[in-house]
C-alpha atoms as a PDB file:
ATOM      1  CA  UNK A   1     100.227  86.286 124.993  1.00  0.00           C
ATOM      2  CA  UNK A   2      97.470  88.981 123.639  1.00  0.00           C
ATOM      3  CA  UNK A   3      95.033  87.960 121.398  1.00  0.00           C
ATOM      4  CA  UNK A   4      96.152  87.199 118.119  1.00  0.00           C
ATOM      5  CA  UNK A   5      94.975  85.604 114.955  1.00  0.00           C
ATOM      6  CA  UNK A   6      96.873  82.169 113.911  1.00  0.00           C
ATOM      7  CA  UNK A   7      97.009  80.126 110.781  1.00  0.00           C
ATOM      8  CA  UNK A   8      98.335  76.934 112.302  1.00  0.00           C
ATOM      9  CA  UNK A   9     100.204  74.759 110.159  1.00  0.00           C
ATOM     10  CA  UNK A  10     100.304  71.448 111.390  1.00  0.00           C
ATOM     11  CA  UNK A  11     101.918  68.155 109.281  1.00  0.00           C
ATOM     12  CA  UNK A  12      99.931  65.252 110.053  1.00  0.00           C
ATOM     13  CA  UNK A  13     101.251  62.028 108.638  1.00  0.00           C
ATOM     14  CA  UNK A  14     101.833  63.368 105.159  1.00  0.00           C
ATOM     15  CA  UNK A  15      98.661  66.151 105.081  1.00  0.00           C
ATOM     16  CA  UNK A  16      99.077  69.267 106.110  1.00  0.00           C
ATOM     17  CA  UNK A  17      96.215  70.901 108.828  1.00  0.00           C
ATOM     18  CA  UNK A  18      94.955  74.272 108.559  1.00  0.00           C
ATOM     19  CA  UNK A  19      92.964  75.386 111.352  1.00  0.00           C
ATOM     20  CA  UNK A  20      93.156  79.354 110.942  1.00  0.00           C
ATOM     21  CA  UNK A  21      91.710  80.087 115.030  1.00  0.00           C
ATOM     22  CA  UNK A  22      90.962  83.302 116.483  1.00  0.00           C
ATOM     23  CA  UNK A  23      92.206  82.271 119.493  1.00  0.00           C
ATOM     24  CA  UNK A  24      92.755  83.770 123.053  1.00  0.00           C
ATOM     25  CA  UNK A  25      95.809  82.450 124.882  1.00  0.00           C
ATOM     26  CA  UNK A  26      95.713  82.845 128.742  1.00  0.00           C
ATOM     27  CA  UNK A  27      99.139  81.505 130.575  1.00  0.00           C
ATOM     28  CA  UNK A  28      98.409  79.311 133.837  1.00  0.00           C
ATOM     29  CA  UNK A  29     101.700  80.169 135.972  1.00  0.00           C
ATOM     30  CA  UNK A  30     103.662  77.536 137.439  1.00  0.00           C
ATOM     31  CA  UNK A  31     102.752  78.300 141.035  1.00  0.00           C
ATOM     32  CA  UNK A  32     102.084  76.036 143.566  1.00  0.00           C
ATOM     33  CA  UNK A  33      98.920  75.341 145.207  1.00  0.00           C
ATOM     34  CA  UNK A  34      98.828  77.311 149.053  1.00  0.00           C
ATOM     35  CA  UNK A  35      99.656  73.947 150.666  1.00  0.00           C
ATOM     36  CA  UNK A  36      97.514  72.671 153.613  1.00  0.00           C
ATOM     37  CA  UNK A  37      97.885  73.670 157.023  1.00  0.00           C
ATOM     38  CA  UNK A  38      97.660  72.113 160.176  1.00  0.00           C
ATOM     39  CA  UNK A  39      96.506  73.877 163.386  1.00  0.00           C
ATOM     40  CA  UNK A  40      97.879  72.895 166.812  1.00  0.00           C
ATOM     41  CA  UNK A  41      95.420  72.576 169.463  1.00  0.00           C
ATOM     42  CA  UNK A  42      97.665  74.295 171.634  1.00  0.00           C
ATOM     43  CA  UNK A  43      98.485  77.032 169.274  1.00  0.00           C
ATOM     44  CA  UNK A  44      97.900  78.519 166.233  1.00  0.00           C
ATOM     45  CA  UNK A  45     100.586  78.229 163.995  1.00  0.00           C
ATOM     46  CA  UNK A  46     100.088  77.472 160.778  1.00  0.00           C
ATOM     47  CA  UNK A  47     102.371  74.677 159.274  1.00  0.00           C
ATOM     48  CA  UNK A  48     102.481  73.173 155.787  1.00  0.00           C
ATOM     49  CA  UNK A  49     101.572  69.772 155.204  1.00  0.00           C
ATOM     50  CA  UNK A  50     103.297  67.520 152.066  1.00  0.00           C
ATOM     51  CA  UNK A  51     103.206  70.962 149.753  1.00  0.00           C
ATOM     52  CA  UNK A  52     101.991  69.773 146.383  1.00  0.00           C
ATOM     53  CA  UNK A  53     104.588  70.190 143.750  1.00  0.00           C
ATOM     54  CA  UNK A  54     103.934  72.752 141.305  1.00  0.00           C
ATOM     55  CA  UNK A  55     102.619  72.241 138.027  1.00  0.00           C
ATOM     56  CA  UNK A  56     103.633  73.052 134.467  1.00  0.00           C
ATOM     57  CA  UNK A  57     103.019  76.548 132.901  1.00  0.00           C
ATOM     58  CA  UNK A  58      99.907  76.378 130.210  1.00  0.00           C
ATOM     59  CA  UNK A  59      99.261  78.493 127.623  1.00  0.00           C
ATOM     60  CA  UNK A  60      95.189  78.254 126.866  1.00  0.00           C
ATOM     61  CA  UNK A  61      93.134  78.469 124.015  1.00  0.00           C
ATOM     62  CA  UNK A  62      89.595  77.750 124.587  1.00  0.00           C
ATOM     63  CA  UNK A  63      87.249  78.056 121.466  1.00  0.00           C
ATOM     64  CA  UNK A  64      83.743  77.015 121.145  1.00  0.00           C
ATOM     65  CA  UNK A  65      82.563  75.984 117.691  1.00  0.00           C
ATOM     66  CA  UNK A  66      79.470  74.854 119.306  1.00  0.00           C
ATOM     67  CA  UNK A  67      78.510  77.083 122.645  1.00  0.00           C
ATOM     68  CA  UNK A  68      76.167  74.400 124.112  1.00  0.00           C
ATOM     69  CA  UNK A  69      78.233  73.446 127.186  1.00  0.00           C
ATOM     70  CA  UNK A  70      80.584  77.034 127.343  1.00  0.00           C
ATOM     71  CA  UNK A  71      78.901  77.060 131.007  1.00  0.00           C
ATOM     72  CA  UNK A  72      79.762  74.022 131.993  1.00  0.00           C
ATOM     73  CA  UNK A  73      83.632  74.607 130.594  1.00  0.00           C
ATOM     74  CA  UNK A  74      85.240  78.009 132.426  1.00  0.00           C
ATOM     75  CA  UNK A  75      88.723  78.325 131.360  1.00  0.00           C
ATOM     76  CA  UNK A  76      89.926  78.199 135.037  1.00  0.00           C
ATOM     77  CA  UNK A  77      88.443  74.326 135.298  1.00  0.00           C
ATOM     78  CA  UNK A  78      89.332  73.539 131.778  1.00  0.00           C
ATOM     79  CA  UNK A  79      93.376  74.770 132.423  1.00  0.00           C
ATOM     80  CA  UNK A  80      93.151  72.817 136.328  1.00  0.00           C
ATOM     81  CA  UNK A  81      92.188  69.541 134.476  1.00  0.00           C
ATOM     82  CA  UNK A  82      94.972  70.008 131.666  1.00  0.00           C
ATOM     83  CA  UNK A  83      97.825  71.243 134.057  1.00  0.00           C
ATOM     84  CA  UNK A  84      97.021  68.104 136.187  1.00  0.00           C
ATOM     85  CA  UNK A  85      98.130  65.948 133.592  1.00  0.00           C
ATOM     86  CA  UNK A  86     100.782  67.392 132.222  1.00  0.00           C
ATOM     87  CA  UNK A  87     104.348  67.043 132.623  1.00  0.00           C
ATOM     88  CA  UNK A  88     105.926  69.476 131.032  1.00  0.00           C
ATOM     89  CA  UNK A  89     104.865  73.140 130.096  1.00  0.00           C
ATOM     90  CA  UNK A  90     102.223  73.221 127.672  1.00  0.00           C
ATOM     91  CA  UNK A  91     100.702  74.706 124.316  1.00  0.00           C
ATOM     92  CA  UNK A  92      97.241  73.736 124.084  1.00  0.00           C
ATOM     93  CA  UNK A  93      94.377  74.541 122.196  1.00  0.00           C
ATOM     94  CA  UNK A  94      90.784  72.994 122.985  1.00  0.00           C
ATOM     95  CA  UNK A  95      88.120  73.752 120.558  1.00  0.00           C
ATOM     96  CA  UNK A  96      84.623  72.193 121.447  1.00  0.00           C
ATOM     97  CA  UNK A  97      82.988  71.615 117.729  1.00  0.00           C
ATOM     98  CA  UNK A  98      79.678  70.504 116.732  1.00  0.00           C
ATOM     99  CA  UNK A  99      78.676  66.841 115.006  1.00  0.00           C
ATOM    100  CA  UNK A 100      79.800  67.512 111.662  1.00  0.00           C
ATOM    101  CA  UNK A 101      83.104  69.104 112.430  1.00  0.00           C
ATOM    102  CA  UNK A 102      83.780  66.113 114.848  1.00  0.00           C
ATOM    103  CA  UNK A 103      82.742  63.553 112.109  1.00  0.00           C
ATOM    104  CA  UNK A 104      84.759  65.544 109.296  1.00  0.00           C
ATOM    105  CA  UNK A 105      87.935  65.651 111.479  1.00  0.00           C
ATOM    106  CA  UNK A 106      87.348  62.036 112.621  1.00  0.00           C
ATOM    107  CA  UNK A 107      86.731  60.802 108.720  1.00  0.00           C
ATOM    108  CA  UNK A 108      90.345  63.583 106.972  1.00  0.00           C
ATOM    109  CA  UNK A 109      92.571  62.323 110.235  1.00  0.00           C
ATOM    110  CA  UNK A 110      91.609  59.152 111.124  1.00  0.00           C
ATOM    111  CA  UNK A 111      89.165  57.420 107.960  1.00  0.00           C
ATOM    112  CA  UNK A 112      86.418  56.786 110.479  1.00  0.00           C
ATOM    113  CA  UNK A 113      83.594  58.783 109.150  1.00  0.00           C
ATOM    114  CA  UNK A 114      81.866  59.154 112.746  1.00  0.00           C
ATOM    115  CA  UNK A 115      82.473  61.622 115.284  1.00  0.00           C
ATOM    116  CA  UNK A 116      84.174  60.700 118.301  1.00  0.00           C
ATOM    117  CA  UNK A 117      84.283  62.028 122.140  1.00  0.00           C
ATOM    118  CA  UNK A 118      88.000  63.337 121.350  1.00  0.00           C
ATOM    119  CA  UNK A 119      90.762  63.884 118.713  1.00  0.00           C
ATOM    120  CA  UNK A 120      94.161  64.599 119.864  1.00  0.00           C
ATOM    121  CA  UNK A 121      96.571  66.683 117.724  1.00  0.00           C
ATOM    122  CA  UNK A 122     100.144  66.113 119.023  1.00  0.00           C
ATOM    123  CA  UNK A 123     103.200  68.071 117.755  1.00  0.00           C
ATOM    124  CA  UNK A 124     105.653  67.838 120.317  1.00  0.00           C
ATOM    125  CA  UNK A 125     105.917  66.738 123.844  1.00  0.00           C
ATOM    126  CA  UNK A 126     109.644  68.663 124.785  1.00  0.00           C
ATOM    127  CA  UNK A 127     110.439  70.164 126.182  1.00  0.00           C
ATOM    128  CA  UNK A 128     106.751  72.310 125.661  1.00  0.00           C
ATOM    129  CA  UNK A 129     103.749  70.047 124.560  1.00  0.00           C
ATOM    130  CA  UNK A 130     102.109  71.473 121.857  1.00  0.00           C
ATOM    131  CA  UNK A 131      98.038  69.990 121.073  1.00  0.00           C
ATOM    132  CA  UNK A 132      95.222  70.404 119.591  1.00  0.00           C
ATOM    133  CA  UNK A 133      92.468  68.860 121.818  1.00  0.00           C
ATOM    134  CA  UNK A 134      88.971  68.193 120.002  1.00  0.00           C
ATOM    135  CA  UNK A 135      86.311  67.751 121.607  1.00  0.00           C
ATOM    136  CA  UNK A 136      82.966  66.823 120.371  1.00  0.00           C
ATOM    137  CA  UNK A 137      80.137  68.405 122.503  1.00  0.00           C
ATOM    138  CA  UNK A 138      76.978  65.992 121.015  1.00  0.00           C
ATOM    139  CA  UNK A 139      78.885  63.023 121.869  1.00  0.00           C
ATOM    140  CA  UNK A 140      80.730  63.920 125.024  1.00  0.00           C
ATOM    141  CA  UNK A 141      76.827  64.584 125.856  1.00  0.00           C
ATOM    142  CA  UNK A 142      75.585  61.560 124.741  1.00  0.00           C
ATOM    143  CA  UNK A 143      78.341  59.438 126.328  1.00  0.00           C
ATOM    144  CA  UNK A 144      78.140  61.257 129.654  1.00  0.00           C
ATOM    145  CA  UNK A 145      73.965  60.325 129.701  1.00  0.00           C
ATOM    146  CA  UNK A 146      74.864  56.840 128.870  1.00  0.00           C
ATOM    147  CA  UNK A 147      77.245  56.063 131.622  1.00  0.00           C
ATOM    148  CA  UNK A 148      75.613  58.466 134.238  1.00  0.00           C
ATOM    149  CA  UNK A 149      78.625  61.155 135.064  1.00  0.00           C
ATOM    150  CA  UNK A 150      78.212  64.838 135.152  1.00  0.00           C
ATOM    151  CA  UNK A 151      78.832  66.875 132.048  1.00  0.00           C
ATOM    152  CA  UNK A 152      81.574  68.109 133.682  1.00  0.00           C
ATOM    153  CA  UNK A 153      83.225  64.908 134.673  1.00  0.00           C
ATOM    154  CA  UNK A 154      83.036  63.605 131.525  1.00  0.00           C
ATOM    155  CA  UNK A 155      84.710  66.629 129.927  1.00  0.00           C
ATOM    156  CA  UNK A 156      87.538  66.827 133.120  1.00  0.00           C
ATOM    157  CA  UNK A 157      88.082  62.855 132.059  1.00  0.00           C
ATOM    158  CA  UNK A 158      88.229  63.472 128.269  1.00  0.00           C
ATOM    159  CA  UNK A 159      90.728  66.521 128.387  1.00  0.00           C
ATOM    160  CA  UNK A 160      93.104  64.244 130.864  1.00  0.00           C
ATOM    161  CA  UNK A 161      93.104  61.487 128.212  1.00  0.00           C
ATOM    162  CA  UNK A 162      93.463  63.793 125.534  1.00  0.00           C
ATOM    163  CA  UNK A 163      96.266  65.392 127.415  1.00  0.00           C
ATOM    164  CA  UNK A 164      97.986  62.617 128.419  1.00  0.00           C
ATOM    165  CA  UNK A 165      97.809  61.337 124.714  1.00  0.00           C
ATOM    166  CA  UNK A 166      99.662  64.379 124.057  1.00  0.00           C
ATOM    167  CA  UNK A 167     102.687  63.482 125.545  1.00  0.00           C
ATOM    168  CA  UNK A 168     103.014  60.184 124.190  1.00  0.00           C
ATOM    169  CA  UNK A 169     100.757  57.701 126.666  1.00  0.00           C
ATOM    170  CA  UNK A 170      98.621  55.651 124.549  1.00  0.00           C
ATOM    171  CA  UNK A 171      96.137  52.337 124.908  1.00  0.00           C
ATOM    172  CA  UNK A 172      96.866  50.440 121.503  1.00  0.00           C
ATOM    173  CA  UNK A 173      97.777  47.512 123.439  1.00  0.00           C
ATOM    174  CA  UNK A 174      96.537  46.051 126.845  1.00  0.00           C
ATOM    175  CA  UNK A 175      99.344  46.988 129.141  1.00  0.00           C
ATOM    176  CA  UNK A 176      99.489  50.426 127.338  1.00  0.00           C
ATOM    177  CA  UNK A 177      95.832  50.847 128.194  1.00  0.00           C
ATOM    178  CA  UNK A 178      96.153  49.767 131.513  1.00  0.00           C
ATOM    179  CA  UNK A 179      98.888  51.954 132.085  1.00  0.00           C
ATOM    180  CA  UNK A 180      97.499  54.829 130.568  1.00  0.00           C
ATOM    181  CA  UNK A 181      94.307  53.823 132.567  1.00  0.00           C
ATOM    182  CA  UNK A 182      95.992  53.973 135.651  1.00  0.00           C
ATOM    183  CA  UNK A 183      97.335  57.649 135.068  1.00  0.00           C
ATOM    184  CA  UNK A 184      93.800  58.750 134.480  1.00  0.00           C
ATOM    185  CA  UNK A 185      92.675  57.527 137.434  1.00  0.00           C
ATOM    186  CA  UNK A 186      95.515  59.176 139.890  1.00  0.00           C
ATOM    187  CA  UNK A 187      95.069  62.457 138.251  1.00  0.00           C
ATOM    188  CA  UNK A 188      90.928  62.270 138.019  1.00  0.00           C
ATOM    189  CA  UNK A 189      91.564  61.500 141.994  1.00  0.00           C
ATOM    190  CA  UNK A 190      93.305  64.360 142.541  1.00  0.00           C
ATOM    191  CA  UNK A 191      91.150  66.660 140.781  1.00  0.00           C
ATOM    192  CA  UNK A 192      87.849  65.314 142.690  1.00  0.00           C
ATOM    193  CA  UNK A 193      86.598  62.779 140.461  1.00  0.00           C
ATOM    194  CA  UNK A 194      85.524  59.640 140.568  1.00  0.00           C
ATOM    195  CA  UNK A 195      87.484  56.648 138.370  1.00  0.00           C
ATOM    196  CA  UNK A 196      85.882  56.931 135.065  1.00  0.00           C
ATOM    197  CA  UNK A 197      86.343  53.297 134.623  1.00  0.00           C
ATOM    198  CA  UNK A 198      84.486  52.120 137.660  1.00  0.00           C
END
């Protein structure tokens, strides 16, 4: 998709969001990963090796509301981290806001007048999922300092939950947590990372 201006029109429990975006769409294909090869000693074919399945499509927008960590969040990394955890083709906008965007989002959405690491959006999960994911770059900060990750590990683990909040997983009770938990980790894993729980 070019770039085009959207007024997005979002119901929300009863209240209507209007976020009108410039945004930037950029579609991930589907295509698999070049699997891994093996090399005979004895010659030198190349064979594949378990070829990872291909992931969804994604269609990107990546605004910054607050530019402080735009280096640390290249929209190649940002759309690996999202296509890991999703299952189906995806719709998803990320905007990284300041403090008082966060906290006013946090306090219309939610009645918590704070800002928090991440708000997810969710309008459908098929057979596209369509999201908002908000991040909040003071606190992602913060929290990342606190528990001694990288920047971007923090954000990789933030945009999985987000994501995977998107399509319905959730922590509101223990085994949902533990479930949802779980998920993280395996996809974290396969992305590099370390469990963000440990």
């Amino acid at each position: 998709m070019s770039r085009a201006t959207r007024d997005v029109r979002r119901v929300l429990i009863g209240a209507t969001l209007t976020l009108p975006f410039h945004q930037t769409f950029a579609t991930v294909p589907a295509v698999p990963a070049k699997p891994p090869v093996t090399r005979s000693a004895t010659r030198s074919v190349a064979r594949p090796v378990d070829a990872p399945t291909a992931r969804p499509e994604l269609s990107l927008s990546l605004q910054f509301a607050d530019a402080r960590h735009r280096g640390e969040l290249p929209r190649h990394k940002v759309a690996r981290w999202i296509r890991a955890a999703l299952d189906a083709p995806g719709e998803i906008t990320v905007r990284i806001v300041d403090e008082e965007e966060g906290r006013a989002l946090n306090r219309e959405f939610r009645g918590k007048d704070y800002a928090t690491n991440v708000l997810t959006f969710d309008y459908s999960a098929q057979p596209v999922v369509h999201a908002d994911l908000i991040l909040c770059a003071p606190v992602v900060e913060r929290e990342a300092q606190a528990e001694g990750k990288t920047l971007q590990a923090h954000y990789a683990h933030l945009l999985v939950h987000g994501t995977l909040h998107a399509q319905g997983h959730d922590h509101e009770d223990e085994q949902e947590a533990e479930a949802m938990e779980q998920r993280e980790r395996e996809v974290l894993a396969a992305l590099g990372f370390a469990d963000p729980y440990a």
